[in-house]
Protein backbone atom coordinates (compact mmCIF):
# COMPACT_ATOMS: atom_id res chain seq x y z
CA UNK A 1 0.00 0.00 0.00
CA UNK A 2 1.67 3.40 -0.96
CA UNK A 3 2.05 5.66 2.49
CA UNK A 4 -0.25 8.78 1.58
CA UNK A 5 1.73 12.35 1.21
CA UNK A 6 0.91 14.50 4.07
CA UNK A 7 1.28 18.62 3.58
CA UNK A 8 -0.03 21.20 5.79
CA UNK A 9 -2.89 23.07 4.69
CA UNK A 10 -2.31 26.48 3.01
CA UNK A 11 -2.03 29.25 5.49
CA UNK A 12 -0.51 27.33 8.14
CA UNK A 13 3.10 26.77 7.42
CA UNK A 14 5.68 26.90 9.96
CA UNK A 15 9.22 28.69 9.10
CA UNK A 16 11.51 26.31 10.12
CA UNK A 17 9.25 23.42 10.63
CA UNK A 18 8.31 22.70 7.49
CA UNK A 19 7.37 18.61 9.02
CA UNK A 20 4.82 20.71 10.71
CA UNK A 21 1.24 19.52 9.49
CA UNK A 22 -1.56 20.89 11.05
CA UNK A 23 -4.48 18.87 12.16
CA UNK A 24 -6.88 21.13 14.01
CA UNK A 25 -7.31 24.59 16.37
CA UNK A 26 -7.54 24.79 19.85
CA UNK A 27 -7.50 28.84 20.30
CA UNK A 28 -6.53 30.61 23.32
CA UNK A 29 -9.77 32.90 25.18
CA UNK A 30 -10.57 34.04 28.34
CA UNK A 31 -13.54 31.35 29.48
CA UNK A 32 -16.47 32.70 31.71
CA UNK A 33 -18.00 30.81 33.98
CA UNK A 34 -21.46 31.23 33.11
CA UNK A 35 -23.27 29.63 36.33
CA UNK A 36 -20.98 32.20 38.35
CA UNK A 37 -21.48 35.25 36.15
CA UNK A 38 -25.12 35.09 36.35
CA UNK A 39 -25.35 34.21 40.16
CA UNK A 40 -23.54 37.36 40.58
CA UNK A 41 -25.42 39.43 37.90
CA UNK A 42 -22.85 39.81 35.63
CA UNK A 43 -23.02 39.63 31.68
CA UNK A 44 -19.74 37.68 30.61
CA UNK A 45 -17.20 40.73 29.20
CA UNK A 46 -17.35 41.83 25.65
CA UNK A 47 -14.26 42.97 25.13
CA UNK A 48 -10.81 42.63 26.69
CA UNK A 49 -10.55 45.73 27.58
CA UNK A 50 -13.66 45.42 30.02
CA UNK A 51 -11.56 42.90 31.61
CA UNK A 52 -9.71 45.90 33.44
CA UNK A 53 -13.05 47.77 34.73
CA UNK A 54 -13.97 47.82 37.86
CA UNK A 55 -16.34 45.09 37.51
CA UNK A 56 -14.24 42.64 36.70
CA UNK A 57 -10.62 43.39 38.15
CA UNK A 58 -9.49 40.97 39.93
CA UNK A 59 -11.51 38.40 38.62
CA UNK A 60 -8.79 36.46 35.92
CA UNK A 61 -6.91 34.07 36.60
CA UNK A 62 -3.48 33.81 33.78
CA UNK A 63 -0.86 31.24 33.43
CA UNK A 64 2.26 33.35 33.82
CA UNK A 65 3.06 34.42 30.95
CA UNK A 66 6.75 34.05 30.86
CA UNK A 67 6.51 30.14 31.37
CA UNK A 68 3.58 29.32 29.65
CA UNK A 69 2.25 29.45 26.06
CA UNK A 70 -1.50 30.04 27.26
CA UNK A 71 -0.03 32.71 28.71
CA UNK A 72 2.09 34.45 26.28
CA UNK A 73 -1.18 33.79 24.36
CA UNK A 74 -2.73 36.03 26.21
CA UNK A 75 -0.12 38.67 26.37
CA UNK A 76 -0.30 38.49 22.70
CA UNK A 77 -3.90 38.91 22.50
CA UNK A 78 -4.04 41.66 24.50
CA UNK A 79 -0.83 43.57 22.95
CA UNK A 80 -2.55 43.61 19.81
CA UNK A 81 -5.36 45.57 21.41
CA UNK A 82 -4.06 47.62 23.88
CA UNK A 83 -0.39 48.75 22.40
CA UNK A 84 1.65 50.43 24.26
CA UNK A 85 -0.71 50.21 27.64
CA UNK A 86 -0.22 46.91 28.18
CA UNK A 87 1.73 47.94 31.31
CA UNK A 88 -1.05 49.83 32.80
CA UNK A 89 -3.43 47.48 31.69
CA UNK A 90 -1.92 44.44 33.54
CA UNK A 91 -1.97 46.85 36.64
CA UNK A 92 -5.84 47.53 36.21
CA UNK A 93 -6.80 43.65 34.99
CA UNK A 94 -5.32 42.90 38.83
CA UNK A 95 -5.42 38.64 37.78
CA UNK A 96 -3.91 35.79 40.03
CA UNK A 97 -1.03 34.45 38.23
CA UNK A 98 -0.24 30.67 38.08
CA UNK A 99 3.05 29.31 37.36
CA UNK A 100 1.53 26.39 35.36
CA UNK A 101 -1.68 26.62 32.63
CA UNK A 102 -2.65 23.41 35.08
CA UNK A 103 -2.44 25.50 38.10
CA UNK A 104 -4.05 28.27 36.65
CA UNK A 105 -7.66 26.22 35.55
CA UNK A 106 -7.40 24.72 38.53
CA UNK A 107 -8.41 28.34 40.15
CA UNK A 108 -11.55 28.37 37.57
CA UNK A 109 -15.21 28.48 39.36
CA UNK A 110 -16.16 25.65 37.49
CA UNK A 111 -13.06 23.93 37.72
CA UNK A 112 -14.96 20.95 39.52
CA UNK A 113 -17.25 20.86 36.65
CA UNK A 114 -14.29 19.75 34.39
CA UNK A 115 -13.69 16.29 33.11
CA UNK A 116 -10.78 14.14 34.90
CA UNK A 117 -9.61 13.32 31.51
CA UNK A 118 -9.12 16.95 30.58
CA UNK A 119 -6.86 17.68 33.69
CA UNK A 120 -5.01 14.14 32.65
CA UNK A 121 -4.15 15.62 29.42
CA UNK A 122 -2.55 19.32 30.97
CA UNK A 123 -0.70 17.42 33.69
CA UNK A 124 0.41 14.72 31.47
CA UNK A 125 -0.43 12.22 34.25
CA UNK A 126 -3.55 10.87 35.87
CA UNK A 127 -5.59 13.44 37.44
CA UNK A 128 -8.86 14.03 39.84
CA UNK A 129 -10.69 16.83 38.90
CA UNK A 130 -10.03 19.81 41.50
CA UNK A 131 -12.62 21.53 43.86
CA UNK A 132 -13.84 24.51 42.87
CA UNK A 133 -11.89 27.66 42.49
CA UNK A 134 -11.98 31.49 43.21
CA UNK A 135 -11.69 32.70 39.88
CA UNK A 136 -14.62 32.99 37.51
CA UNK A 137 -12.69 34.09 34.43
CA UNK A 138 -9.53 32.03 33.25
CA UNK A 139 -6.94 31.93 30.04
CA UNK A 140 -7.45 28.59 28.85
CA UNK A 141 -7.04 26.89 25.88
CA UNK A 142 -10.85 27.23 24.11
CA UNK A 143 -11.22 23.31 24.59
CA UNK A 144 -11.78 24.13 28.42
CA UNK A 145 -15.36 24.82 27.31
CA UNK A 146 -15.91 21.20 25.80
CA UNK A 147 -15.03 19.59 28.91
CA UNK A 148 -17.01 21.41 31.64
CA UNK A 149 -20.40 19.93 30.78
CA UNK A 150 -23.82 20.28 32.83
CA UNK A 151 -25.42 17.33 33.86
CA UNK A 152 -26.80 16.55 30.91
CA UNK A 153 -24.12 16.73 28.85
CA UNK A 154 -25.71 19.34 26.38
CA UNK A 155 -24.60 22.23 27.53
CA UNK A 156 -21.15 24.13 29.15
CA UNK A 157 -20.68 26.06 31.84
CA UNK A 158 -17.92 28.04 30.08
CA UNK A 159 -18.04 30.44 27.47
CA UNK A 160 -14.93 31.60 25.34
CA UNK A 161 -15.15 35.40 25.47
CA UNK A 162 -15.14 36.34 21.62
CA UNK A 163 -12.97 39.12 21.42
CA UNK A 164 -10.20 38.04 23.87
CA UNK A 165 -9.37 34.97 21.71
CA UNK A 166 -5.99 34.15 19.51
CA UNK A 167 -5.82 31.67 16.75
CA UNK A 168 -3.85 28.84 18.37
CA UNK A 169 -3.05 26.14 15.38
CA UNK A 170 -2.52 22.35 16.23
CA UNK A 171 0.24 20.75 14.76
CA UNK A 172 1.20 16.72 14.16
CA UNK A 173 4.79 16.09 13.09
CA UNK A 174 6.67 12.93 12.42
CA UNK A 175 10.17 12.28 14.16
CA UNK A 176 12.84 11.70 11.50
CA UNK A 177 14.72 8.91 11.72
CA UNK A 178 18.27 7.87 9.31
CA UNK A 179 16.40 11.53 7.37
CA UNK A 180 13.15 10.43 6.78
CA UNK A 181 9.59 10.08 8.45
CA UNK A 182 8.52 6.75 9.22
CA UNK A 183 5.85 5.51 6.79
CA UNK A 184 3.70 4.89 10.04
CA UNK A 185 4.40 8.41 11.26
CA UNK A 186 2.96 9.69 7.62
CA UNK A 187 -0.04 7.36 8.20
CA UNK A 188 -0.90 8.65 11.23
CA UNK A 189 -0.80 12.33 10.41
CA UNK A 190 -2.87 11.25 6.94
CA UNK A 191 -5.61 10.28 8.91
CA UNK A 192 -5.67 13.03 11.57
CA UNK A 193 -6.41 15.06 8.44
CA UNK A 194 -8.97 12.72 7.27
CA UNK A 195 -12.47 13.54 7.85
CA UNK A 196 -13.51 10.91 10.21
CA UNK A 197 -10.01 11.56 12.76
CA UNK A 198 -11.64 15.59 12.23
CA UNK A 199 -15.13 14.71 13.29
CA UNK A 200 -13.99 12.18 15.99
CA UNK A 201 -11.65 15.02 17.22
CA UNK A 202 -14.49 17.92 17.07
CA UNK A 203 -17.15 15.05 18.78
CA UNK A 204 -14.46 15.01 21.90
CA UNK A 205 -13.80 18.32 21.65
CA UNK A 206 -10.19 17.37 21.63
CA UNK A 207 -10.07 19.91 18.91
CA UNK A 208 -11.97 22.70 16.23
CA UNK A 209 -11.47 21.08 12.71
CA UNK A 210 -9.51 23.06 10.36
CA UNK A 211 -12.63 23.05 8.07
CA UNK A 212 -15.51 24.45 10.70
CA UNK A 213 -18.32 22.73 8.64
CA UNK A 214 -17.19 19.24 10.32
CA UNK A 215 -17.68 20.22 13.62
CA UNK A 216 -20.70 21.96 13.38
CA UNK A 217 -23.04 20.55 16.13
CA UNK A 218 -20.05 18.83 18.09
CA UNK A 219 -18.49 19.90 21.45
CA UNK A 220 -15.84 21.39 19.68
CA UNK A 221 -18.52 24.12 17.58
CA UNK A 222 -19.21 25.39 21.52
CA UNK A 223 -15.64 26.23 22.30
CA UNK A 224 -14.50 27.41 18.43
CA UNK A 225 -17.49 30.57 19.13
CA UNK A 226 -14.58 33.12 19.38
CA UNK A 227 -12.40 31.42 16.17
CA UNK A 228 -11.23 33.42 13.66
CA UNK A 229 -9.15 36.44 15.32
CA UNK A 230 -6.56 37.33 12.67
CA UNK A 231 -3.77 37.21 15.12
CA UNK A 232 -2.33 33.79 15.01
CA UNK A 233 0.16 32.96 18.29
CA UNK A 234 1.81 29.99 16.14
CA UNK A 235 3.08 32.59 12.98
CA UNK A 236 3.84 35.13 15.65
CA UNK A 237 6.94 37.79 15.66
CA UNK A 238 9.29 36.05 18.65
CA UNK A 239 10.65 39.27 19.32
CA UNK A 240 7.49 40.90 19.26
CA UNK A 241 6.00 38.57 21.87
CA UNK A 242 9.52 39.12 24.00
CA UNK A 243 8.61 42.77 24.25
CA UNK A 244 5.03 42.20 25.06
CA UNK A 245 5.99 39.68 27.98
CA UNK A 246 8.23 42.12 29.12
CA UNK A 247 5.93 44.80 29.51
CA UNK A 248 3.31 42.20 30.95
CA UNK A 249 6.14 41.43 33.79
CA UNK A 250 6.89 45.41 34.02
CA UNK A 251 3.19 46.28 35.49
């Protein structure tokens, strides 16, 4: 059987990695709470710059940004709409800082609402889902939303704030080994592109396909609601994001 060619769709090539073959999105928001928000008579934010009013300071909880790629998500996010006040914002947005993205959910209001098999997959071990947290707004990889599920499994309790998210692209890549990708390795990425890995991967809500028609009506359609910001952490200036970090760290 010939091993299928596997190239990343157009858009989303890597300088540098051109093995790189992306598979699916998992963008970087703020999540709300919902249950919280409206037990407290608050509308989820509309903007990140709300995020810094005095109705919700002190209410987000941030991976640290300087050890963290949710973080430095953020930080990118919210460069690209605040400029040069990102200083003064981070003063104003007044968040609790954790020095992991695992820490950091585990601060969430809803955190005991979240599956055990989605803290499993940040720690990279076995995991009980935590108690619940302080923090009704957390940076969190959009997928957050697909695994804190009511009861009845048909709705989330969090909601990926539109305008706070940052394209986050998902990327498979095949080790090389004597110069070349294992035929196995090739297989494997093939069928993560494939349309059934896609709507197996949007059912989970492991991940938003790359095409958003497959996962229409999946778990993954409820956490890709703020997809489609321009800015893209994965294509990102490095020394751009250095400087934003570093005025994030300056507040």
């Amino acid at each position: 059987m010939a091993v299928p060619q596997v190239r990343t769709a157009a858009g989303t090539e890597v300088a540098g990695a051109e093995g790189a073959v992306a598979y699916g999105r998992d963008d970087v928001c703020v999540v709300a709470d919902r249950a919280w928000m409206s037990a407290n008579m608050l509308a989820v934010p509309s903007s990140i710059q709300e995020l810094a009013s005095a109705s919700y300071a002190g209410l987000l909880a941030v991976p640290d940004p300087a050890s963290t790629s949710v973080g430095r998500a953020f930080v990118q996010a919210a460069s690209s709409q605040v400029g040069q006040g990102l200083g003064a914002f981070a003063t104003s947005l007044s968040p609790r800082v954790g020095a992991t993205t695992g820490e950091t959910l585990a601060q969430w209001s809803a955190a005991d609402r979240v599956t055990a098999s989605y803290w499993s997959s940040l720690v990279g071990a076995p995991a009980s889902t935590p108690s619940a947290g302080l923090y009704p707004l957390v940076v969190a990889p959009a997928s957050l939303a697909s695994a804190a599920l009511t009861n009845t499994g048909a709705e989330s309790y969090g909601a990926p704030v539109a305008p706070t998210c940052i394209a986050r692209t998902l990327y498979a890549a095949g080790v090389p080994s004597a110069g070349a990708v294992s035929d196995g390795a090739a297989s494997l990425i093939a069928w993560l592109q494939g349309g059934a890995a896609q709507r197996a991967l949007a059912e989970a809500g492991a991940a938003a396909p790359l095409d958003s028609g497959v996962g229409e009506g999946t778990r993954a359609s409820w956490a890709s609601q703020g997809s489609g910001r321009e800015a893209d952490e994965t294509t990102a200036d490095p020394q751009s994001v250095a400087a934003a970090v570093s005025a994030w760290g300056a507040r």
